[in-house]
Protein backbone atom coordinates (compact mmCIF):
# COMPACT_ATOMS: atom_id res chain seq x y z
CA UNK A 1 0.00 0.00 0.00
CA UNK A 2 1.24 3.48 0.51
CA UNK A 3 3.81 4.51 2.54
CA UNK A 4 4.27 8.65 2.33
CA UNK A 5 3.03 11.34 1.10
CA UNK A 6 4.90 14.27 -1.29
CA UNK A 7 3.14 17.23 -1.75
CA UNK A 8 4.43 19.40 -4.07
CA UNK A 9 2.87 22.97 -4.22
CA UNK A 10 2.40 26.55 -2.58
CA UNK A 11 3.37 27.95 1.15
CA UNK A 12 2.16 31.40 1.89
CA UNK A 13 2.55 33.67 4.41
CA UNK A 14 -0.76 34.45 5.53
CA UNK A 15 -2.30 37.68 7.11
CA UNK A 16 -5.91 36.90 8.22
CA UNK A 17 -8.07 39.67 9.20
CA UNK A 18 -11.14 38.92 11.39
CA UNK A 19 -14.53 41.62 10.61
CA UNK A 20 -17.81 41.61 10.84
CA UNK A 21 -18.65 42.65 7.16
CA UNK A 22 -16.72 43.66 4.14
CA UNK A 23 -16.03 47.36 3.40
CA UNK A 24 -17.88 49.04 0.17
CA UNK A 25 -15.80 50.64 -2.47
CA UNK A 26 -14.32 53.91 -1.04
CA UNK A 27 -14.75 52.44 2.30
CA UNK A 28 -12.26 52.13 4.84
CA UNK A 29 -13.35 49.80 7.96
CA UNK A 30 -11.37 48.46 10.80
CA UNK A 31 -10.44 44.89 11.37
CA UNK A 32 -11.55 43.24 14.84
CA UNK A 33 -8.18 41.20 14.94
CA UNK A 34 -5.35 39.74 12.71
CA UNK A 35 -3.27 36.53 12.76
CA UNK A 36 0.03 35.56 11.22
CA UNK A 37 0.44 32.08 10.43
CA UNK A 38 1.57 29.26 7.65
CA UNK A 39 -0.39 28.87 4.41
CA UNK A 40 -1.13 27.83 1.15
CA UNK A 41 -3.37 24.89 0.00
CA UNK A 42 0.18 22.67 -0.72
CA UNK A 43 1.57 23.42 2.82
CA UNK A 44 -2.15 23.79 4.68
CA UNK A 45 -2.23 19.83 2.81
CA UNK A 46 1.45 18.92 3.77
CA UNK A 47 0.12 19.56 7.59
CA UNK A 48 -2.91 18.52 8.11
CA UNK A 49 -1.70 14.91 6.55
CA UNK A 50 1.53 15.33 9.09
CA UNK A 51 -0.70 15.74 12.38
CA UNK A 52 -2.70 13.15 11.67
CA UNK A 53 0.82 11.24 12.15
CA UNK A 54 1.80 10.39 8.58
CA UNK A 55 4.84 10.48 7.46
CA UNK A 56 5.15 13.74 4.48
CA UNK A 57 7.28 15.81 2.53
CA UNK A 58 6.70 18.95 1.36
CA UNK A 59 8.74 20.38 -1.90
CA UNK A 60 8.00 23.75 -3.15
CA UNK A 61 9.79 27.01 -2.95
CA UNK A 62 10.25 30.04 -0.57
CA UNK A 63 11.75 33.38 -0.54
CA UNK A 64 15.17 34.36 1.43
CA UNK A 65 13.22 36.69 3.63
CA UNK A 66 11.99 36.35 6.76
CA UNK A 67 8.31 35.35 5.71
CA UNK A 68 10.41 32.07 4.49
CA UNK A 69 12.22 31.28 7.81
CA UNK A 70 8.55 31.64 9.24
CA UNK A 71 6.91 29.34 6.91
CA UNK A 72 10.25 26.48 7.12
CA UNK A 73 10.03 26.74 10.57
CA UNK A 74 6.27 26.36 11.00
CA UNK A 75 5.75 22.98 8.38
CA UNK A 76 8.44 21.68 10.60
CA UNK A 77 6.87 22.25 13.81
CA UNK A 78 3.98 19.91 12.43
CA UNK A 79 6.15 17.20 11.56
CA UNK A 80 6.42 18.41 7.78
CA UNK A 81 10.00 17.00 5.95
CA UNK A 82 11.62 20.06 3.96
CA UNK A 83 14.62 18.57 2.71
CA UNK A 84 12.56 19.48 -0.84
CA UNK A 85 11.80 22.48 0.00
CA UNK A 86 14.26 25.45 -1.98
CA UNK A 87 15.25 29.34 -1.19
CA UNK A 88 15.31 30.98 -3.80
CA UNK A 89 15.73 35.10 -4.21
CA UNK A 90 13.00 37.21 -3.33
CA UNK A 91 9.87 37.37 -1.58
CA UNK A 92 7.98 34.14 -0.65
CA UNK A 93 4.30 34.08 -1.09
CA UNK A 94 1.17 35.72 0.83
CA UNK A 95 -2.06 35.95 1.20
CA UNK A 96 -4.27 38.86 3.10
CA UNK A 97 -7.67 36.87 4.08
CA UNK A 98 -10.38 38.46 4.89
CA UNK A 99 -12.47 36.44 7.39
CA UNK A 100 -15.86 37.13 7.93
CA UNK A 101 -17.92 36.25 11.43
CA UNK A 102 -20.45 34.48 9.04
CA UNK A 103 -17.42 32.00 8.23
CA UNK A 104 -17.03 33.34 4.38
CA UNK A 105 -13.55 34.25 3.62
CA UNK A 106 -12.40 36.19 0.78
CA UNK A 107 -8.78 36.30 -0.14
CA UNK A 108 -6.06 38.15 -2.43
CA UNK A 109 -2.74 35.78 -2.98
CA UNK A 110 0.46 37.15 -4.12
CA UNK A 111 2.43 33.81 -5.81
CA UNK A 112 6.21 35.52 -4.72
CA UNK A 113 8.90 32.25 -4.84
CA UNK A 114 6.25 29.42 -5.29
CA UNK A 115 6.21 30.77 -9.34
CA UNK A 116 10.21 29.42 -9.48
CA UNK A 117 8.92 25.57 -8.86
CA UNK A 118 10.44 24.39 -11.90
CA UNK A 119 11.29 21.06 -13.80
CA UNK A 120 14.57 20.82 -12.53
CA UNK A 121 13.31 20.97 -8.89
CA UNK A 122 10.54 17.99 -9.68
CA UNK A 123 13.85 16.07 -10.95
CA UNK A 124 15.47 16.26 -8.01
CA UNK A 125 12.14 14.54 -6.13
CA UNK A 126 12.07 11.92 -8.34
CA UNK A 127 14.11 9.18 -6.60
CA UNK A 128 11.58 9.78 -4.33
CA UNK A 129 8.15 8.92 -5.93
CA UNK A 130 7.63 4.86 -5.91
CA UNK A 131 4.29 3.40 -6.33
CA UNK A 132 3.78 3.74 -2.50
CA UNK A 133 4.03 7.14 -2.51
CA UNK A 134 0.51 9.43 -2.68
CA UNK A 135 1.59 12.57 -4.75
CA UNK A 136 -0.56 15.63 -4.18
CA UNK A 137 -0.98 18.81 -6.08
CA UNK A 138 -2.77 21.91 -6.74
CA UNK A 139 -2.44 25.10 -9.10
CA UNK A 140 -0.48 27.71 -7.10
CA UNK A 141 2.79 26.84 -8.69
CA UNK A 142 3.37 26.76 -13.03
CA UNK A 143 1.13 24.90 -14.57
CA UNK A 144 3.72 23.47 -17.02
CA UNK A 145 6.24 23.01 -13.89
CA UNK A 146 3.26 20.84 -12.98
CA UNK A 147 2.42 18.97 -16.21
CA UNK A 148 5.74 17.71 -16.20
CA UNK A 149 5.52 16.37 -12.55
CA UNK A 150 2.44 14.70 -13.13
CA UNK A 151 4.54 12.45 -16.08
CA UNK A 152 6.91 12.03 -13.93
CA UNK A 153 4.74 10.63 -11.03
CA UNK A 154 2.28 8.28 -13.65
CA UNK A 155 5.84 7.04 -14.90
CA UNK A 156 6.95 5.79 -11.24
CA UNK A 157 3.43 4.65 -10.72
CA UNK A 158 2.90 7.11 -8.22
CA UNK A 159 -0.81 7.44 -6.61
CA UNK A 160 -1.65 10.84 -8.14
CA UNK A 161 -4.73 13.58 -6.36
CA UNK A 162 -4.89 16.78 -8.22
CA UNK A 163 -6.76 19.03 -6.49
CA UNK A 164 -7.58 21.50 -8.84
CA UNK A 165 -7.73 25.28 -7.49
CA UNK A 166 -7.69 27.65 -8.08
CA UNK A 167 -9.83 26.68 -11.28
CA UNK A 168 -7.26 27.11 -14.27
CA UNK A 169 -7.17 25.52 -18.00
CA UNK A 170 -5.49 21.91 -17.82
CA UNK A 171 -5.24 19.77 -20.77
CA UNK A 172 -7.91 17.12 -20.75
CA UNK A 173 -5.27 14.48 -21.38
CA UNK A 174 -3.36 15.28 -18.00
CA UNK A 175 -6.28 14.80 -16.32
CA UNK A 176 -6.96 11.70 -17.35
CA UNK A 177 -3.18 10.81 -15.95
CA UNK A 178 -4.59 10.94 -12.35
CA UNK A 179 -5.89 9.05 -9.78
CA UNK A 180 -8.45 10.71 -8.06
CA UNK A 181 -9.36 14.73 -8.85
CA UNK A 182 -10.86 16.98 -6.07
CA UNK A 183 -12.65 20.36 -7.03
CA UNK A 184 -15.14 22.44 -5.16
CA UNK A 185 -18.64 23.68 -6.58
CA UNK A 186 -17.38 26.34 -8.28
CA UNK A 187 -14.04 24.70 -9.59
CA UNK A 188 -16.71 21.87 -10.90
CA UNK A 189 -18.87 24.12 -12.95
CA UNK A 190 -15.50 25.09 -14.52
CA UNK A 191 -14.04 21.91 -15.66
CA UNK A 192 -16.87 20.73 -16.50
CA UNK A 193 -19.12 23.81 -17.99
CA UNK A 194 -21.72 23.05 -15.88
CA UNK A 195 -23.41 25.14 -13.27
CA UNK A 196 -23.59 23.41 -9.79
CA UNK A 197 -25.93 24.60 -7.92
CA UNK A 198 -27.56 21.58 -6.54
CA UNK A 199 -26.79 17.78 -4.82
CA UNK A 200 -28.31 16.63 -7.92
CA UNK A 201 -26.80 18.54 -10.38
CA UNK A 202 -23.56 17.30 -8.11
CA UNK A 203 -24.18 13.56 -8.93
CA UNK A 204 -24.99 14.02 -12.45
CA UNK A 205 -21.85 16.00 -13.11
CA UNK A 206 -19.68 13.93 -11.56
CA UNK A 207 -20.84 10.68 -13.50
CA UNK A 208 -20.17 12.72 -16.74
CA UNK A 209 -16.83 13.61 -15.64
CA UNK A 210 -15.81 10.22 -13.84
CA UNK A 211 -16.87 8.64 -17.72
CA UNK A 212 -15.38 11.06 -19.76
CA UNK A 213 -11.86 11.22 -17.59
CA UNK A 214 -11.59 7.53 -16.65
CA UNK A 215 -10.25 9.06 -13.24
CA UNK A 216 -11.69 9.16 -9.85
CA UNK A 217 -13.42 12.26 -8.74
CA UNK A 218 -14.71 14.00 -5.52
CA UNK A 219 -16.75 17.62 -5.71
CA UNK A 220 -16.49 19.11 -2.06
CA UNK A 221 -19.87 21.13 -1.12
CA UNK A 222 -18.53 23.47 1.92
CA UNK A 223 -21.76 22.66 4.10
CA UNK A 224 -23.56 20.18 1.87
CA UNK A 225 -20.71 18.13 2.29
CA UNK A 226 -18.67 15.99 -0.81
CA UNK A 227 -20.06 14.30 -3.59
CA UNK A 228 -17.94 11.08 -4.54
CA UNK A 229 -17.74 8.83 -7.76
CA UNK A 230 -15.45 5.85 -9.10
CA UNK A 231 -16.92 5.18 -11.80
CA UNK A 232 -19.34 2.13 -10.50
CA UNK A 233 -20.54 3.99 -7.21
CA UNK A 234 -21.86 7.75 -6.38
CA UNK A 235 -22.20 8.80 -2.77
CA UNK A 236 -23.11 11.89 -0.91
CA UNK A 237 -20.95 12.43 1.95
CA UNK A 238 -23.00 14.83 4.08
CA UNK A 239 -20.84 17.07 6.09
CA UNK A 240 -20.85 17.19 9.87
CA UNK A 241 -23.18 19.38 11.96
CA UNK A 242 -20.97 21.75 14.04
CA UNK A 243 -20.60 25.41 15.35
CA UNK A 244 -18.78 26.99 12.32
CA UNK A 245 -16.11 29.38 13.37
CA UNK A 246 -14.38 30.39 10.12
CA UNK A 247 -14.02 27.75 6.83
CA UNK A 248 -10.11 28.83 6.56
CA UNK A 249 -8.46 25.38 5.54
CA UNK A 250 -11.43 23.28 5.52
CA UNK A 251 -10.89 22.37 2.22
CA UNK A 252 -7.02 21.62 2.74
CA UNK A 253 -7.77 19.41 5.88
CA UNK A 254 -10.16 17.41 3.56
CA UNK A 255 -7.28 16.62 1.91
CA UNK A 256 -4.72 15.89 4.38
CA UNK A 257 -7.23 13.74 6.14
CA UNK A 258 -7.95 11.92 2.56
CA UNK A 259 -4.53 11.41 2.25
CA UNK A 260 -3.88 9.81 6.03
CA UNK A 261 -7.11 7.73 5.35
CA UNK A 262 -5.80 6.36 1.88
CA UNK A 263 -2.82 5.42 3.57
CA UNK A 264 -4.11 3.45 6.12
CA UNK A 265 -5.75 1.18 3.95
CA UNK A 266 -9.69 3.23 3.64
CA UNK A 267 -11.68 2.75 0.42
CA UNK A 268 -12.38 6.05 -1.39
CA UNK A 269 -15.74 6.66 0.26
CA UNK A 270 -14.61 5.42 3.93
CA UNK A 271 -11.57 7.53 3.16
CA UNK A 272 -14.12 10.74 2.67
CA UNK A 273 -15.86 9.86 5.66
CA UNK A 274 -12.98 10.24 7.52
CA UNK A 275 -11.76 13.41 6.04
CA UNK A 276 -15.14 15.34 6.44
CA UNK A 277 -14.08 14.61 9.83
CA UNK A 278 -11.10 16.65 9.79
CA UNK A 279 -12.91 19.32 7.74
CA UNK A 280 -15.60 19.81 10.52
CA UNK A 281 -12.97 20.41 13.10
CA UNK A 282 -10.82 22.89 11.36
CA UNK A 283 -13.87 25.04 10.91
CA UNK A 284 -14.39 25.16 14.43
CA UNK A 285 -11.02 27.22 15.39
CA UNK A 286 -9.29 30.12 13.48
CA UNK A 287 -6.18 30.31 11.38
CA UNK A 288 -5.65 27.55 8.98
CA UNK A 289 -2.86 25.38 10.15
CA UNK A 290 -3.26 25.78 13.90
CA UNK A 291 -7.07 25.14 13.32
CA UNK A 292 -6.28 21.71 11.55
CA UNK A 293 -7.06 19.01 14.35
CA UNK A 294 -4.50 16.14 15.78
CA UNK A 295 -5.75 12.37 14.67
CA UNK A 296 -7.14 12.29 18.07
CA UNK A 297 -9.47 15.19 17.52
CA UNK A 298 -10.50 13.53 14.08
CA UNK A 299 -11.41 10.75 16.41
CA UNK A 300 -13.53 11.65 18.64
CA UNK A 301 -15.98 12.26 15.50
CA UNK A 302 -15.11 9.44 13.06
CA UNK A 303 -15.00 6.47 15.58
CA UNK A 304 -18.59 8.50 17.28
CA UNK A 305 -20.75 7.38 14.27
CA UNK A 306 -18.71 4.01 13.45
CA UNK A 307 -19.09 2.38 16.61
């Protein structure tokens, strides 16, 4: 089975601001708090998987500036391997989030080092990638440094999740390269030029896709919850009922959890069961990575409703 994970991706400095509404154009209005911590999806991934005990390496890139020691210092501190991980000159990347008491977020992302992942870093990863080893990505670092990592990771046999946001213009045949491919509603309707705006419309999407892809797919909800198809089977996953603080990360710590369940041995849908868990516990805390729960915390809910 598997025996690691390697994400390969974005790590962002993040600025969250906590308000009660958004200000109008021409408006200035003041923030109720602000936190400082580690981000982007490709780290928020790397640690989520890592606290749930896994062992996982993140490669990607940061700047030589102090924002970088801060994010090498902070994937570590969750168990996070960075011997992949490169300086390279500049800034490293950021985000300012906007969090909302509601629990919408709206965020601006300045890319900074993780736009110098290239092909000659993904070389150096590829001793590496084995077919035990889950390979996860997203679109936060080139799209053609990733095109080429995806051959590279179908040619070692590699277990390959794509999650694909943001929503950007992949060829059709790379998709079909992967293993499993995780969008939300709105990335969905993109690839697959159909509004989703229902559970239905959800499940009839995903069959089309699942068909026309040959690959594995999962359409996360936020509070619906996660639709799932491979290809013989459609479920809905129905997300957890709990006190909503902010949704920073939820989506991420679906996909570390995914990853720890896939590893320990879960089918697909059991392996969304579990990660909905995670997801409904990072939305009950603030700030992303410290928000994402311990495999204890996942616990508590998952073993609840399986005993």
């Amino acid at each position: 089975m598997y025996d690691k994970v390697v994400v390969i991706g974005s790590l962002n400095y993040d600025v969250c601001l906590k308000l009660e509404r958004l200000p109008e154009e021409g408006e200035t209005n003041f923030a109720d708090s602000v936190e400082y911590c580690s981000g982007g999806k490709g780290a928020n991934q790397a640690v989520q998987a890592a606290k749930l005990g896994v062992p996982v390496y993140m490669a990607g890139c940061i700047g030589e500036d102090a924002s970088g020691d801060f994010l090498k210092k902070t994937v570590e501190g969750y168990g996070v391997r960075t011997e992949y991980l490169k300086r390279v000159p500049g800034n490293s990347g950021m985000s300012v989030a906007q969090s909302l008491y509601d629990g919408g977020i709206r965020a601006s992302v300045v890319r900074g080092a993780n736009d110098c992942v290239s092909r000659a870093d993904i070389d150096e990863l590829a001793k590496m990638i084995t077919p035990e080893t889950i390979v996860v990505f997203q679109l936060e670092i080139p799209i053609d440094t990733i095109l080429y990592a995806i051959d590279l990771c179908r040619e070692k046999g590699a277990f390959i999740i794509l999650n694909g946001a943001p929503a950007a213009a992949l060829p059709e045949e790379t998709l079909k390269k992967l293993d499993l491919f995780i969008v939300n509603e709105v990335e969905a309707s993109f690839y697959g030029d159909v509004q989703i705006d229902s559970v239905d419309t959800a499940k009839a999407e995903i069959r089309k896709m699942v068909q026309r892809l040959g690959t594995d797919c999962i359409f996360t909800l936020g509070k619906a919850g996660s639709v799932v198809c491979d290809g013989t089977e459609t479920e809905m996953i129905p997300s957890k009922k709990v006190q909503a603080v902010e949704s920073t990360g939820a989506g991420d710590s679906f996909i570390g959890g995914l990853c720890y369940a896939l590893i320990r041995g879960m089918d697909l849908f059991e392996a969304c069961r579990f990660a909905t868990c995670c997801s409904a516990k990072t939305v009950c805390k603030t700030g992303g990575q410290p928000a994402m729960p311990t495999l204890e915390e996942v616990l508590e809910i998952y073993e609840g409703e399986n005993t």
